[in-house]
N, C-alpha and C. Protein backbone atom coordinates (compact mmCIF):
# COMPACT_ATOMS: atom_id res chain seq x y z
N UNK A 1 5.26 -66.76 31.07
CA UNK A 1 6.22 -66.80 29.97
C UNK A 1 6.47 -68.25 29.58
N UNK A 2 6.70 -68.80 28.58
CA UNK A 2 6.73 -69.94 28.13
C UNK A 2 8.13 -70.32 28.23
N UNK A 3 8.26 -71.42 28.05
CA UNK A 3 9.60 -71.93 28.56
C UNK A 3 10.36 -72.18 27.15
N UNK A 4 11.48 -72.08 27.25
CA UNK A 4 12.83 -72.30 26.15
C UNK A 4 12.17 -73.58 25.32
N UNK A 5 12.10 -74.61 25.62
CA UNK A 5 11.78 -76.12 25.18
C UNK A 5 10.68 -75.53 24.18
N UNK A 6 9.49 -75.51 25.09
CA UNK A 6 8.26 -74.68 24.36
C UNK A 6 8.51 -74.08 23.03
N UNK A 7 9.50 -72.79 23.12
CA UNK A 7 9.48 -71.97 22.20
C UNK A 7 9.80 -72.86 20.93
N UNK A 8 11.24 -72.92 21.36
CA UNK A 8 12.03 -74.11 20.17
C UNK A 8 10.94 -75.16 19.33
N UNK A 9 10.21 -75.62 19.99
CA UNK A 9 9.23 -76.36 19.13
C UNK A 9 8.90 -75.36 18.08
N UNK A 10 8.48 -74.51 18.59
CA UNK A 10 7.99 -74.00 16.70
C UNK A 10 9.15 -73.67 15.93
N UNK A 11 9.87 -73.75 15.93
CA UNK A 11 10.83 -73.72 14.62
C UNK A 11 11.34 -75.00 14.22
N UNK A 12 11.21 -75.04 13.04
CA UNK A 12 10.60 -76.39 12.12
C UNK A 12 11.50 -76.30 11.05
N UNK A 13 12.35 -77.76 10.60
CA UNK A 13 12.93 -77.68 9.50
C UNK A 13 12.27 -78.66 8.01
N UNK A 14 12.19 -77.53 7.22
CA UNK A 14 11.31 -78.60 6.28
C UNK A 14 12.28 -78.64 4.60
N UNK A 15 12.76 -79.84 4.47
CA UNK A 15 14.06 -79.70 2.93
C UNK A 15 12.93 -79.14 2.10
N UNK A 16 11.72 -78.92 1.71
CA UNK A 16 11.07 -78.81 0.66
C UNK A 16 10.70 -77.07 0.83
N UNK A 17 10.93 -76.31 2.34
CA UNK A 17 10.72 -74.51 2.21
C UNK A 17 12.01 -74.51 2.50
N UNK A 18 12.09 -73.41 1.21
CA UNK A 18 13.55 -72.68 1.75
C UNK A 18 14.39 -73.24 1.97
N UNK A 19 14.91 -74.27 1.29
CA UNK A 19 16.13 -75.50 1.07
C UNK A 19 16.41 -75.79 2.54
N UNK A 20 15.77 -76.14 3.37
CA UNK A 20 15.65 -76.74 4.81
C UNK A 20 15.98 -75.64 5.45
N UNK A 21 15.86 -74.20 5.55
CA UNK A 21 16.40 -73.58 6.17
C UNK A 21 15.24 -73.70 7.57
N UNK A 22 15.40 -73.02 8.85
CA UNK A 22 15.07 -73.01 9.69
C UNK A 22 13.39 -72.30 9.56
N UNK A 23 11.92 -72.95 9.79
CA UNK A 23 11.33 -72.00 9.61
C UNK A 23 10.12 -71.72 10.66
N UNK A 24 9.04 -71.19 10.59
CA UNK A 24 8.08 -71.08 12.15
C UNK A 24 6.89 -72.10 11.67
N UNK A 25 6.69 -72.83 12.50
CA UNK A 25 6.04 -73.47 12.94
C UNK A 25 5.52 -74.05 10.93
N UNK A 26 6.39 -74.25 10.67
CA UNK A 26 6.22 -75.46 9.23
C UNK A 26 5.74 -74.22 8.00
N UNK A 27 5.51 -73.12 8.35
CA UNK A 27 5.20 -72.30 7.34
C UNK A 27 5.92 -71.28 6.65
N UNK A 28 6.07 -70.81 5.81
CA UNK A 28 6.95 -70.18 4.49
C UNK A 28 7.19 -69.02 5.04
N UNK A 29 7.95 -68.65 6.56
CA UNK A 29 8.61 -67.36 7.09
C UNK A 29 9.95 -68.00 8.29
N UNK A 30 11.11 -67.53 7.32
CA UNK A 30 12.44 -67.82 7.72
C UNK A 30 12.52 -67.54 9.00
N UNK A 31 13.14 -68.03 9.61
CA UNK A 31 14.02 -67.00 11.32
C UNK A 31 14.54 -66.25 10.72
N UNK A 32 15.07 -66.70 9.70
CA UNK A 32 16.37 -65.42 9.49
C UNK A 32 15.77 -64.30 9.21
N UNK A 33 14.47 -64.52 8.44
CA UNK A 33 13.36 -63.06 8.13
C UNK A 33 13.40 -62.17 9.25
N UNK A 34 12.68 -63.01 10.25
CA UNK A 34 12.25 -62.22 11.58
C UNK A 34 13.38 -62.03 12.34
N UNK A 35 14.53 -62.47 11.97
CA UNK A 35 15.90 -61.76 12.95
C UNK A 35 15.88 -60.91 12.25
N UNK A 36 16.11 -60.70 10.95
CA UNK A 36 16.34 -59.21 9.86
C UNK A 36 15.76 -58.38 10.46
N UNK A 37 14.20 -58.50 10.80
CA UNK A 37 13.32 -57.80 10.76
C UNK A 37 13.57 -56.85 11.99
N UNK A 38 14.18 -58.00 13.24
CA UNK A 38 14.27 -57.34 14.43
C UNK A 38 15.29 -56.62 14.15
N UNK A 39 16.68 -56.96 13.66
CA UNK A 39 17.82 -56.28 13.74
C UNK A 39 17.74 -55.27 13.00
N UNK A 40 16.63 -55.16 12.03
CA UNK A 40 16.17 -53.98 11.30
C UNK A 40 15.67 -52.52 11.99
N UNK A 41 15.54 -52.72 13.42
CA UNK A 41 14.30 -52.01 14.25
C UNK A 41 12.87 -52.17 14.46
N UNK A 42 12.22 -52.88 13.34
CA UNK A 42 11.02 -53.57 13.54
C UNK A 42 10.85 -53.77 15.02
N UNK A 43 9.78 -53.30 15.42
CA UNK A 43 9.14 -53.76 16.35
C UNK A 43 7.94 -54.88 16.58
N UNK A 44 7.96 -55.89 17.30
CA UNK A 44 7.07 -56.75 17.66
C UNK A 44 5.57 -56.54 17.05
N UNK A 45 4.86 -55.32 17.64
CA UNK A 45 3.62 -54.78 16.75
C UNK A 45 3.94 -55.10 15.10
N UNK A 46 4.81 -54.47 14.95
CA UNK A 46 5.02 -54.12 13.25
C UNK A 46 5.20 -55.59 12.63
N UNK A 47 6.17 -56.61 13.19
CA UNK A 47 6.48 -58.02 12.84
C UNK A 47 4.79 -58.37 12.57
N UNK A 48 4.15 -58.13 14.01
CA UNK A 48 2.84 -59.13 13.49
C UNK A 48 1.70 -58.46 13.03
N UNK A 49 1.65 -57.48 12.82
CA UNK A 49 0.92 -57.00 11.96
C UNK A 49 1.36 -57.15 10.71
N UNK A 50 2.51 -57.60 9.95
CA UNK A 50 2.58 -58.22 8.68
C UNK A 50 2.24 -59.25 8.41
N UNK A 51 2.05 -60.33 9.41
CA UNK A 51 1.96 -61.76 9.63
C UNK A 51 0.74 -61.60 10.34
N UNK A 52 -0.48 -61.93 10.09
CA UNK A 52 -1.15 -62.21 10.92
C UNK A 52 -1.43 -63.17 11.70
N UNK A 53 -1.20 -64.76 11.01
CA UNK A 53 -1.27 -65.81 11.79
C UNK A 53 0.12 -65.95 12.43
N UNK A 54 0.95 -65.06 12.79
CA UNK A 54 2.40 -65.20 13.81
C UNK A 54 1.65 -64.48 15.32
N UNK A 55 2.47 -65.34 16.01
CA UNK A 55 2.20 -65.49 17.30
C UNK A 55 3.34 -64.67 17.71
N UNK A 56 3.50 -64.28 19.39
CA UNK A 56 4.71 -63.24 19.97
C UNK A 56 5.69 -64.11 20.45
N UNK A 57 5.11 -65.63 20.66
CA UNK A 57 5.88 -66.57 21.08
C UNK A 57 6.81 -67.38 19.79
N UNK A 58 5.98 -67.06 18.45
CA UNK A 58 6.84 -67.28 17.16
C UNK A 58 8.00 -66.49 17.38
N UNK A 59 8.12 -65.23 17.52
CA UNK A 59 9.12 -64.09 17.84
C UNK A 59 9.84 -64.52 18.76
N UNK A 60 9.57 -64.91 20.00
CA UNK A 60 10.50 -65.61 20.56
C UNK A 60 11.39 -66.46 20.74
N UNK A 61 10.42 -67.28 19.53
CA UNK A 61 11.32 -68.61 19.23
C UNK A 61 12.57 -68.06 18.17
N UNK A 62 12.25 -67.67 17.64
CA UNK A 62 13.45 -67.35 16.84
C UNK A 62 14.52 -66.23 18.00
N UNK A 63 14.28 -65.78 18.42
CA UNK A 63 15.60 -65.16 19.56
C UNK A 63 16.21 -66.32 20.35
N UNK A 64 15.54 -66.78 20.31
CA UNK A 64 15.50 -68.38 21.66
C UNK A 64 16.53 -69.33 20.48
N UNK A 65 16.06 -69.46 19.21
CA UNK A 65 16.73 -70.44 18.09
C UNK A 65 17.98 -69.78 18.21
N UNK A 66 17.90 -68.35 18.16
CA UNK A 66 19.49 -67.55 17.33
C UNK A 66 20.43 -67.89 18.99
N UNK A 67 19.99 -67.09 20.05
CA UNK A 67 20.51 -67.58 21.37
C UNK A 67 21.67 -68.90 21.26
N UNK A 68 20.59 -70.03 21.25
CA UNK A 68 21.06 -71.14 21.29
C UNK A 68 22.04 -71.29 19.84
N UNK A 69 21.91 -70.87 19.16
CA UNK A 69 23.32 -70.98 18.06
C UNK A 69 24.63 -70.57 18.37
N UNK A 70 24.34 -68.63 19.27
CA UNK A 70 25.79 -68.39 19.43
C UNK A 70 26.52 -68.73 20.83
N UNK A 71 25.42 -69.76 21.34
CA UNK A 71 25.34 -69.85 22.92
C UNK A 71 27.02 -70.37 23.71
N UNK A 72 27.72 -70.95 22.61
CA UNK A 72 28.66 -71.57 22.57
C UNK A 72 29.60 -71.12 22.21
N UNK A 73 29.31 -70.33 20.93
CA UNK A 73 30.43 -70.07 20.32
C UNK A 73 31.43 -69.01 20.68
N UNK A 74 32.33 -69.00 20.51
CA UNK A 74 33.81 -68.37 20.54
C UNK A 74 34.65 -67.97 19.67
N UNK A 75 35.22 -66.86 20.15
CA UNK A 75 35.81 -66.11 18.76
C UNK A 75 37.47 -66.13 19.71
N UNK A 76 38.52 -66.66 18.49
CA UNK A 76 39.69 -66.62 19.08
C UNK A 76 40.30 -65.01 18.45
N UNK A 77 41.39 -64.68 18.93
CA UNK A 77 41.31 -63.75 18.45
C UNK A 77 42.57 -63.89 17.31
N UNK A 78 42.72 -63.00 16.52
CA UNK A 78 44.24 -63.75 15.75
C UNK A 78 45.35 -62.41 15.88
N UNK A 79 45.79 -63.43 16.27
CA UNK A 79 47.63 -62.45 17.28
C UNK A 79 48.28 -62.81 15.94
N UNK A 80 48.58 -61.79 15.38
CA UNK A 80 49.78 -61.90 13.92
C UNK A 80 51.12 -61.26 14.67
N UNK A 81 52.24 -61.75 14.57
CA UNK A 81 53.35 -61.71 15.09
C UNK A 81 54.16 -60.41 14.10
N UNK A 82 54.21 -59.48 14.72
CA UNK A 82 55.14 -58.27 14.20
C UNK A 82 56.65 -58.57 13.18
N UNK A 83 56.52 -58.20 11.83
CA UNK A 83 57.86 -58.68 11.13
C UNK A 83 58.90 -57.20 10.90
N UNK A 84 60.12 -57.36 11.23
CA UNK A 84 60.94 -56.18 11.43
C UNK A 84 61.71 -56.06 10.06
């Protein structure tokens, strides 16, 4: 299995695709595509059989990218105070 560091390399930010959004390995397919795709039910087969030059470790990288985004984050919760 390839390591975290590894993966992360292929996701590539370029200002000139997709107004710098996050993309695989320098070429014109978003993360955010292939998160859709997963959160869609898409399966791995199905992802790369649309893509042929995508790799399973492209797929990874983007779980590995999204991971590391919410890896931190925290949700407070909001306590609204009861008015009588």
């Amino acid at each position: 299995m390839t390591d975290e560091r590894t993966l992360l390399d292929r996701i590539t930010v370029n200002p000139r695709i997709f107004g710098g959004k996050p993309i695989i390995r320098g070429r014109r397919l978003a993360v955010e595509h292939v998160l859709g795709m997963l959160a869609a039910g898409d399966t791995l087969e199905t992802i790369l059989s649309g893509y042929p030059w995508l790799e399973p470790d492209d797929v990874r990288a983007c779980i590995a990218y999204a991971h590391r985004l919410v890896e931190h984050e925290r949700v407070e919760p909001l306590i609204a105070e009861a008015t009588a």
